[in-house]
N, C-alpha and C. Protein backbone atom coordinates (compact mmCIF):
# COMPACT_ATOMS: atom_id res chain seq x y z
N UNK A 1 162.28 104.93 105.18
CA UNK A 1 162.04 103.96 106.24
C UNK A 1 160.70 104.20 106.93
N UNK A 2 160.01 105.35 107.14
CA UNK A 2 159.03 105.61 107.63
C UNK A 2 157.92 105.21 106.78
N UNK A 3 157.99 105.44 105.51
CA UNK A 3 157.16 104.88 104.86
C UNK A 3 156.76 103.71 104.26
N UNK A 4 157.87 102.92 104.46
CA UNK A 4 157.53 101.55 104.63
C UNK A 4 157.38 100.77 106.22
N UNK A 5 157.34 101.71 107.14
CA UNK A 5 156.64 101.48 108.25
C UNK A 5 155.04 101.42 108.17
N UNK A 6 154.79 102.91 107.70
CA UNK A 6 153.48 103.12 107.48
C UNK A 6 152.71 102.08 106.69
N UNK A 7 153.03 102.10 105.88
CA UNK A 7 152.85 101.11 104.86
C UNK A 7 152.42 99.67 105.67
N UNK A 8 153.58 99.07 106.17
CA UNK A 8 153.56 97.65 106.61
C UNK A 8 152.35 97.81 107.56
N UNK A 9 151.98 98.95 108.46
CA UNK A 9 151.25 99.15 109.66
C UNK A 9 149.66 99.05 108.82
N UNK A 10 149.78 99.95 107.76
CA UNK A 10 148.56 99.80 107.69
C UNK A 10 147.82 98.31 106.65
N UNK A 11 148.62 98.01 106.46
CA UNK A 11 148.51 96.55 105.73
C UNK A 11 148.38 95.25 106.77
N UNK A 12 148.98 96.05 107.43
CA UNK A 12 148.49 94.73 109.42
C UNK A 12 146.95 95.15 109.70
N UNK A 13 147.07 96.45 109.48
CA UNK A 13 145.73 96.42 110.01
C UNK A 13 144.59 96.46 109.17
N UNK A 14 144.68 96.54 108.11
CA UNK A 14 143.55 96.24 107.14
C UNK A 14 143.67 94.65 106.89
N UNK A 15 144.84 93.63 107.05
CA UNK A 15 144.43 92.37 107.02
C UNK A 15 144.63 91.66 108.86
N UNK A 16 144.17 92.68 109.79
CA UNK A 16 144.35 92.26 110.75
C UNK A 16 142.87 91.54 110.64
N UNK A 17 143.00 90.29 111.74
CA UNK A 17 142.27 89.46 111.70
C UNK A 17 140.89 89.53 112.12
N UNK A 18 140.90 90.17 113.36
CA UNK A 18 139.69 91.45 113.28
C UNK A 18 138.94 91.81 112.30
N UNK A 19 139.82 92.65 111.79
CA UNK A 19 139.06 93.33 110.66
C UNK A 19 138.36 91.96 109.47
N UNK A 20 139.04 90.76 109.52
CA UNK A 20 138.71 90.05 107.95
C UNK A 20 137.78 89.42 108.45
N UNK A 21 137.75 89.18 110.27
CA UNK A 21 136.61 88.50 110.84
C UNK A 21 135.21 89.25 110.40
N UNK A 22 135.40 90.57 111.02
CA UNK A 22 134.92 91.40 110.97
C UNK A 22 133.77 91.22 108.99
N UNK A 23 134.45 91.06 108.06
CA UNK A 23 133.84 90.92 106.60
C UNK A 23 133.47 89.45 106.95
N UNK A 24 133.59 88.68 107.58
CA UNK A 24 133.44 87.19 106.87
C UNK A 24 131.88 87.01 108.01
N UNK A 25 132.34 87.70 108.84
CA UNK A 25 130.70 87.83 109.97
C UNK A 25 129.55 88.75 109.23
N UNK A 26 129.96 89.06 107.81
CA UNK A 26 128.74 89.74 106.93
C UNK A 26 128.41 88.58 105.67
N UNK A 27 129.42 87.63 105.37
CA UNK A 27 129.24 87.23 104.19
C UNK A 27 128.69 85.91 104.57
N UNK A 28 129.45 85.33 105.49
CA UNK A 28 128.89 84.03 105.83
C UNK A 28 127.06 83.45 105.90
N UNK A 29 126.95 84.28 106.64
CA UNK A 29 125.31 84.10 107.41
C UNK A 29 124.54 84.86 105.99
N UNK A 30 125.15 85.78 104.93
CA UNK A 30 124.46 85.55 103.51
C UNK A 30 125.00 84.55 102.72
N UNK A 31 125.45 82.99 103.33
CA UNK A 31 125.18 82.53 102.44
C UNK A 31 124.44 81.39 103.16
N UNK A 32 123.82 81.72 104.02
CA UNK A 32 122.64 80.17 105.00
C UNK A 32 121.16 80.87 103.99
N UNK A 33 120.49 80.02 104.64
CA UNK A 33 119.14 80.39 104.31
C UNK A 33 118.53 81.12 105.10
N UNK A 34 119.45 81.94 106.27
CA UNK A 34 118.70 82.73 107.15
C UNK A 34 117.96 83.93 106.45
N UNK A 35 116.91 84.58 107.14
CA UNK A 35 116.75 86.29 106.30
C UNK A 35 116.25 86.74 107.88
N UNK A 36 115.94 87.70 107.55
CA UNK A 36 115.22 88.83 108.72
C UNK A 36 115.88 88.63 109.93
N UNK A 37 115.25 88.28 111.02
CA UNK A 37 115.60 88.48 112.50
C UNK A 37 116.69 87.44 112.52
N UNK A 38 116.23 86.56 112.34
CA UNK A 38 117.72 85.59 112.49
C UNK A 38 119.14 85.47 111.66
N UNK A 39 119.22 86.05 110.32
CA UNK A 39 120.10 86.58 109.36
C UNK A 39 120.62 87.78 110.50
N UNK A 40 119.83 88.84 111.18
CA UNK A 40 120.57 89.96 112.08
C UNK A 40 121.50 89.39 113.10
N UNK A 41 120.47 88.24 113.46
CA UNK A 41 120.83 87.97 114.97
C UNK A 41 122.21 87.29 114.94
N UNK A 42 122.88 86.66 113.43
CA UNK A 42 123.74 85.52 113.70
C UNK A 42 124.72 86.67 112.97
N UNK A 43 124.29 87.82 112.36
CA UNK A 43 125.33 88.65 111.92
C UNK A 43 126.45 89.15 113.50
N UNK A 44 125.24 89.85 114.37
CA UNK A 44 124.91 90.56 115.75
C UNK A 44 125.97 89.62 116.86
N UNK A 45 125.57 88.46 116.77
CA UNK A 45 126.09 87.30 117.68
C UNK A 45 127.83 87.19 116.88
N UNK A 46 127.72 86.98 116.01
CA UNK A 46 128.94 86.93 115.39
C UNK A 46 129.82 88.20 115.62
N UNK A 47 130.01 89.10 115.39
CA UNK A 47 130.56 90.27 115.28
C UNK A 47 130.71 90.35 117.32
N UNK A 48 129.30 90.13 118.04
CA UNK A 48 129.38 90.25 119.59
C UNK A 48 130.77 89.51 120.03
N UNK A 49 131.05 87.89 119.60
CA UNK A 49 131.91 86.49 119.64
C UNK A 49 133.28 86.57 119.25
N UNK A 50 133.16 87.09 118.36
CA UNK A 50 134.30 87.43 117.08
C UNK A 50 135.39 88.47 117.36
N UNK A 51 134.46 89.83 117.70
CA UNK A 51 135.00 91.27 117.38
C UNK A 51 134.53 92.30 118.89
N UNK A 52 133.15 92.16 119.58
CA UNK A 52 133.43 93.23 120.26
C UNK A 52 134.24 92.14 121.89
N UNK A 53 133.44 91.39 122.19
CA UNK A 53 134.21 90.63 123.25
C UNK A 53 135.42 90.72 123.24
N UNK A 54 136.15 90.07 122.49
CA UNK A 54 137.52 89.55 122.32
C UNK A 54 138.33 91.44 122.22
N UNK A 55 137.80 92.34 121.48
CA UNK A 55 138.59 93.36 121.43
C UNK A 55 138.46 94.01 123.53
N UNK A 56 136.74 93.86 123.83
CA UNK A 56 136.98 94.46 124.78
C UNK A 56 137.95 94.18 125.84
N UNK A 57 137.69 92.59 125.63
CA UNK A 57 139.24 91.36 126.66
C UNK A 57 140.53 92.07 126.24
N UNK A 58 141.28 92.38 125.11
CA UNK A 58 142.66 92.98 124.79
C UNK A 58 142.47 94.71 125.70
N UNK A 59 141.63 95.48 125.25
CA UNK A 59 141.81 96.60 125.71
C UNK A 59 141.81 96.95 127.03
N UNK A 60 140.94 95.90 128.18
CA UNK A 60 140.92 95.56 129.43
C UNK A 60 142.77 95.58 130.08
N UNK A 61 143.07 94.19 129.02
CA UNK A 61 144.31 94.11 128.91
C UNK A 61 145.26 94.97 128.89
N UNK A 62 145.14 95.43 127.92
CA UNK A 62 146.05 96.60 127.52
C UNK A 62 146.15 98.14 128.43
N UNK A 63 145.14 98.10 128.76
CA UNK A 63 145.29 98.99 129.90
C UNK A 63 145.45 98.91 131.29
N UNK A 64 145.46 97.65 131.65
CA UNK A 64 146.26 97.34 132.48
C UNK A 64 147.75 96.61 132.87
N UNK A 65 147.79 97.06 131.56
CA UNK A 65 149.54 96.68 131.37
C UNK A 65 150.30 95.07 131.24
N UNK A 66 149.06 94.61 130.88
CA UNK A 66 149.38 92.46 130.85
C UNK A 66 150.14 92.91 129.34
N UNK A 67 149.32 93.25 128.10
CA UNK A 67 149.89 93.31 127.17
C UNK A 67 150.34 94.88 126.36
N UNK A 68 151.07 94.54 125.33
CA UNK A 68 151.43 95.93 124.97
C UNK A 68 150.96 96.38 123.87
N UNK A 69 150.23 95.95 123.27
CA UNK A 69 149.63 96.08 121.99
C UNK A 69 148.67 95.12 121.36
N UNK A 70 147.57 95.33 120.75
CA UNK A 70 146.64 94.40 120.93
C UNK A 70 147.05 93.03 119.83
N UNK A 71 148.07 92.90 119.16
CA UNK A 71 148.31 91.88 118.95
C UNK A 71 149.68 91.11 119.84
N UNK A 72 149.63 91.32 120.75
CA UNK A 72 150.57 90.67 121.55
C UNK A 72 151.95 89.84 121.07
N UNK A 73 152.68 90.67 120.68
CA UNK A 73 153.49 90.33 119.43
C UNK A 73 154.67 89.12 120.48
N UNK A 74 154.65 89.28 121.37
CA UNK A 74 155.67 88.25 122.13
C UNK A 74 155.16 86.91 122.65
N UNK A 75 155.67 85.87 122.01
CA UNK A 75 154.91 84.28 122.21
C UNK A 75 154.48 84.05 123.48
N UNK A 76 155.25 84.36 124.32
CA UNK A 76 155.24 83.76 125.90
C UNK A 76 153.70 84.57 126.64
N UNK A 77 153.54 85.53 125.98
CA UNK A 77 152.65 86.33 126.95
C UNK A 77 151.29 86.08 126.41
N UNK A 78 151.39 84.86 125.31
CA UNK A 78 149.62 84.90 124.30
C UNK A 78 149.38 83.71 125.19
N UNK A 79 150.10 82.62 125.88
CA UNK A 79 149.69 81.53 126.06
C UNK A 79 147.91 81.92 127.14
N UNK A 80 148.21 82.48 127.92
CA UNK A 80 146.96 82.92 129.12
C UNK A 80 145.83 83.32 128.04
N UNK A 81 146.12 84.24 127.60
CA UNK A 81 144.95 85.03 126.84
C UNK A 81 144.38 83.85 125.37
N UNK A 82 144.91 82.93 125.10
CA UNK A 82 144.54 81.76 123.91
C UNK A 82 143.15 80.98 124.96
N UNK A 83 143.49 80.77 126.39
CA UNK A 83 142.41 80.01 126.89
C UNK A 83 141.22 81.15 126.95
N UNK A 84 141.68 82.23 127.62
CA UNK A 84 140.49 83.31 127.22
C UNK A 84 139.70 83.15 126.27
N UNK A 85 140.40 83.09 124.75
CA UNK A 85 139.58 83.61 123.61
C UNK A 85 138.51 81.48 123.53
N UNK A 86 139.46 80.75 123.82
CA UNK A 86 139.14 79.23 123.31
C UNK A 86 137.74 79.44 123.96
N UNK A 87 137.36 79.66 125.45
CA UNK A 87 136.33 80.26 126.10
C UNK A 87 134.75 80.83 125.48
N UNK A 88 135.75 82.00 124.78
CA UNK A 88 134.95 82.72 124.05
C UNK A 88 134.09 82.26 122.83
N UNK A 89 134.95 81.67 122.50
CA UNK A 89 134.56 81.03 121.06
C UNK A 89 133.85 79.97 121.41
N UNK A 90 134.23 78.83 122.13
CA UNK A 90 133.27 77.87 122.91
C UNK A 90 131.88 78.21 123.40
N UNK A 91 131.70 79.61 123.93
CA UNK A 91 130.61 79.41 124.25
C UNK A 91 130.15 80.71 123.08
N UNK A 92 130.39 81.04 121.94
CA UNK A 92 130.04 81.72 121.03
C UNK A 92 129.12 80.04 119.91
N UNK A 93 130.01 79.32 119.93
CA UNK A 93 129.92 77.78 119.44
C UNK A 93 128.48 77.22 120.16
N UNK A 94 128.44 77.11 121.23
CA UNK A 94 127.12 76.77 122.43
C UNK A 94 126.14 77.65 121.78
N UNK A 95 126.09 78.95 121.59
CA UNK A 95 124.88 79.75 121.29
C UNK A 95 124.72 79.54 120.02
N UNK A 96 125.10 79.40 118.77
CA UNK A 96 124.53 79.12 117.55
C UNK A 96 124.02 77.89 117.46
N UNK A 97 124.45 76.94 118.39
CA UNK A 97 123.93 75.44 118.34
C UNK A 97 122.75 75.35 118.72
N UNK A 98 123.00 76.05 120.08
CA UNK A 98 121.24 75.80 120.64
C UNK A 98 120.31 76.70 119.84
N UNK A 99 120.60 77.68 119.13
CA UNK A 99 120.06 78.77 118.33
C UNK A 99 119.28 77.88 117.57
N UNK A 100 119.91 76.47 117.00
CA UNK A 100 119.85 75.42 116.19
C UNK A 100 120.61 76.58 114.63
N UNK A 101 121.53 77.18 114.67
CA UNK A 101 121.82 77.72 113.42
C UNK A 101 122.20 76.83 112.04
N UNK A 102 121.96 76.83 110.96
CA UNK A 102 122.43 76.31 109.43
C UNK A 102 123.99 75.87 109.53
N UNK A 103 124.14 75.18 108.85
CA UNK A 103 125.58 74.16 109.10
C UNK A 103 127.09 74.97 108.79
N UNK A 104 126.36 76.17 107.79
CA UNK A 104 127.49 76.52 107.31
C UNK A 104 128.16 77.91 109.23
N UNK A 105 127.29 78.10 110.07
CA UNK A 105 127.24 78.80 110.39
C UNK A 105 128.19 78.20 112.19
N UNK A 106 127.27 76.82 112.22
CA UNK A 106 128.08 76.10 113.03
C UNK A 106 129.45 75.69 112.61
N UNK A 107 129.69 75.85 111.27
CA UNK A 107 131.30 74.99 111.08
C UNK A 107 132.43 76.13 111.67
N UNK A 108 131.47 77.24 110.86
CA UNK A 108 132.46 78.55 111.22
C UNK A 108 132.51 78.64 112.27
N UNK A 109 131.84 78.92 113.25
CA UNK A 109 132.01 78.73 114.67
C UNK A 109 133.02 77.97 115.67
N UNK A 110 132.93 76.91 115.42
CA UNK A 110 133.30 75.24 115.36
C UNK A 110 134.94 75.57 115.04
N UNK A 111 135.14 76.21 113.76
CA UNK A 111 136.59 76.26 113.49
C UNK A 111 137.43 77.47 114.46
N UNK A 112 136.33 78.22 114.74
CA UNK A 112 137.20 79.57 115.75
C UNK A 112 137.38 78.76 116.88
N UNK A 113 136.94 77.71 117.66
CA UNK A 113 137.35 76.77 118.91
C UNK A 113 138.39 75.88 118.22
N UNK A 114 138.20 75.38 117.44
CA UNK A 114 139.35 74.47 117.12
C UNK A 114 140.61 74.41 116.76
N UNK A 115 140.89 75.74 116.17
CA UNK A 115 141.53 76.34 115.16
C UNK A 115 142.35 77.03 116.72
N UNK A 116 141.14 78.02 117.66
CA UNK A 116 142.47 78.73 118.83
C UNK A 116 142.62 77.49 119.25
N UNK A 117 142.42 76.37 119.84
CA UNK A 117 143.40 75.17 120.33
C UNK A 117 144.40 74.85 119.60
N UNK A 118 144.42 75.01 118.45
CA UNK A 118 145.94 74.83 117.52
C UNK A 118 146.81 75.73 117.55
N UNK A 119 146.39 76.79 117.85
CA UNK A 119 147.42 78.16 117.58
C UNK A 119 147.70 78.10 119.02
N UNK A 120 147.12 77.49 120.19
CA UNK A 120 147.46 77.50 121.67
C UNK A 120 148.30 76.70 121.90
N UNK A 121 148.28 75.35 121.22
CA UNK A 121 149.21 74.25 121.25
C UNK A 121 150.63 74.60 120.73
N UNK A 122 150.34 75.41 119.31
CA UNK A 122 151.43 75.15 118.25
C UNK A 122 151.90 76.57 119.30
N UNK A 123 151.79 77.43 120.01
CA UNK A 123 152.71 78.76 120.46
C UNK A 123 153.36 78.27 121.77
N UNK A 124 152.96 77.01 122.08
CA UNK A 124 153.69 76.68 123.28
C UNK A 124 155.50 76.38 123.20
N UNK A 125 155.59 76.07 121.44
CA UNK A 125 156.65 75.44 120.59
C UNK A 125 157.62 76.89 119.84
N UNK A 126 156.31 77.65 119.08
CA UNK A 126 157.40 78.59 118.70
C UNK A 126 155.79 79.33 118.01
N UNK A 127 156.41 80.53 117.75
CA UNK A 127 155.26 82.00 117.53
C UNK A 127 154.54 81.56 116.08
N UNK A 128 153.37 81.57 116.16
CA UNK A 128 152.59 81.26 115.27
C UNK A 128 151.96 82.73 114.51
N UNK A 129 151.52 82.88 113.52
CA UNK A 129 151.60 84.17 113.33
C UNK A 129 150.15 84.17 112.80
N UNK A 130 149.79 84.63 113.71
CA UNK A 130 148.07 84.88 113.70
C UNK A 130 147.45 85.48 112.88
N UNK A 131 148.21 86.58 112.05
CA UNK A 131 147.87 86.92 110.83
C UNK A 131 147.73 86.36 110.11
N UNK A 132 148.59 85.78 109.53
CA UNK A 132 148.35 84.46 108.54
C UNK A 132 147.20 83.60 108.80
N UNK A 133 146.73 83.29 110.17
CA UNK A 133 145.83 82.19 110.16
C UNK A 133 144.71 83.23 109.99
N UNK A 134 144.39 84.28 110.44
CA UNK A 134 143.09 85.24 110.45
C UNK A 134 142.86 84.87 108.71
N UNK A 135 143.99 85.09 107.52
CA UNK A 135 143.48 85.23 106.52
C UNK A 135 143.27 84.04 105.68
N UNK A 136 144.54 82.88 106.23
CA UNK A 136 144.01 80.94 105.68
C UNK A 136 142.52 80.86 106.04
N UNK A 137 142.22 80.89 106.93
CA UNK A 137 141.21 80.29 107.44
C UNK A 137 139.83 80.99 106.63
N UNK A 138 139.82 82.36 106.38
CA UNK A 138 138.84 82.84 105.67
C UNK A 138 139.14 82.18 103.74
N UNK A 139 140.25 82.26 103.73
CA UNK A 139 140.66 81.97 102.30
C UNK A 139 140.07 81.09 102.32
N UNK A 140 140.18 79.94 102.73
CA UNK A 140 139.49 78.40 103.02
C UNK A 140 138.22 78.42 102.80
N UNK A 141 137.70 78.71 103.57
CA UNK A 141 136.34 79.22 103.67
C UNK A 141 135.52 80.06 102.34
N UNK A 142 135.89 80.64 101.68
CA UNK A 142 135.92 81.87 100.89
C UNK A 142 136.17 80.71 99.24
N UNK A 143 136.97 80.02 99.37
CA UNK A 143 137.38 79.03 97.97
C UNK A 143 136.18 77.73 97.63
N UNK A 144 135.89 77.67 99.33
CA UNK A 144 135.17 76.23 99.24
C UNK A 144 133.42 76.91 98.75
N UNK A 145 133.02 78.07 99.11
CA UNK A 145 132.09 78.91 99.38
C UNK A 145 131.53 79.42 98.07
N UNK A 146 132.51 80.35 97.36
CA UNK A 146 132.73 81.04 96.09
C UNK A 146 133.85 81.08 95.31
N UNK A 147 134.39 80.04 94.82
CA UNK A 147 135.65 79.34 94.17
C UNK A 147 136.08 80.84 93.51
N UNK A 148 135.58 81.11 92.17
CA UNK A 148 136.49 81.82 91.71
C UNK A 148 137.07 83.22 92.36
N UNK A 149 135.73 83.78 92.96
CA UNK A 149 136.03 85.10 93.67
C UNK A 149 137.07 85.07 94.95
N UNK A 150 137.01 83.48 95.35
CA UNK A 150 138.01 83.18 96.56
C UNK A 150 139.34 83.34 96.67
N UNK A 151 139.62 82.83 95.16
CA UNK A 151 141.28 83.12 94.88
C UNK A 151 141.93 84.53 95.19
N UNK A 152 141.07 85.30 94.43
CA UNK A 152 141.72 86.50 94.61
C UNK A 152 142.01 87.27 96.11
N UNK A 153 141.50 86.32 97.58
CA UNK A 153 141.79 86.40 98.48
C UNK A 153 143.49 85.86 98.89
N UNK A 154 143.48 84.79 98.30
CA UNK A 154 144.91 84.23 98.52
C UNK A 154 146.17 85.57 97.95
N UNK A 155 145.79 86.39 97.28
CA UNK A 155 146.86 87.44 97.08
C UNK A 155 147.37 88.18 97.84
N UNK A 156 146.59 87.86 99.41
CA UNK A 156 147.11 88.88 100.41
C UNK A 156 148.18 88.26 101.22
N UNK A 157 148.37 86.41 100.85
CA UNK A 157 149.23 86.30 102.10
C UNK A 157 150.75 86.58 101.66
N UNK A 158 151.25 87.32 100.42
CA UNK A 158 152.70 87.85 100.68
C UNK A 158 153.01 88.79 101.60
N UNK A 159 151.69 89.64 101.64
CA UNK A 159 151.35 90.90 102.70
C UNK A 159 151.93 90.72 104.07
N UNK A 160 151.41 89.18 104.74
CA UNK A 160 151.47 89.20 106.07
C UNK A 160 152.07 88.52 106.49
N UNK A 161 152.84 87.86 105.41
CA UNK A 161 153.98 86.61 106.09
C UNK A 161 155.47 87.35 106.28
């Protein structure tokens, strides 16, 4: 039993959403026509939007006792913290625009605002499981992007459902 604890734990957290953000904020912006300073800057901005903000907002959290773990595993208590992140991402969305960034760079953006308004809407109803969307949404992305290499992303969602 412990080891299929372990197991399940570390399979959350290697397809925690974080973390896949975390790869897709390296692959994406290689595939615009950015290079040098602005290829850094939208890596930099991304990963800032994505991964350190949003973790520093949970750990804020978390240590002050709102939540109990940084995926907030109980529906009722994500509703507050979904406008937080919609925020985040909104004005993560504002800075690549005015940046004037490449299309592929605004969509991605674009979908982290649109995408937390769905998961904000749809948890008002019943628990949406954010794992799953951390890894659709890259799959998506990842198929339309680099078809064949994409598939072999879709093998992870028995993992997290």
């Amino acid at each position: 039993m412990i080891f299929k604890r372990s197991i399940a734990r570390l399979i959350s957290t290697v397809l925690h959403p974080f973390v896949i953000a975390a790869g897709m904020w390296i692959f994406i912006p290689l595939q615009t026509s950015l290079a040098g300073w602005p290829l850094i800057r939208a890596m930099v901005l991304g990963y800032l939007f994505c991964l350190v903000i949003p973790l520093a907002y949970l750990a804020v959290q978390k240590r002050r006792g709102k939540i109990d773990d940084l995926d907030i595993r109980q529906r009722e208590r994500r509703n507050r913290h979904y406008l937080i992140f919609e925020v985040i991402y909104a004005l993560q969305f504002i800075t690549f625009l005015m940046l004037k960034s490449p299309g592929y760079l605004l969509a991605f953006t674009f979908a982290y605002v649109f995408n937390t308004v769905i998961y904000a809407s749809i948890n008002r109803y019943w628990k949406i499981s954010i794992h799953g969307a951390g890894i659709g949404g890259p799959a998506g992305i990842l198929l339309y992007l680099v078809p064949a290499p994409g598939w072999w992303f879709l093998v992870t969602f028995p993992f997290i459902v």
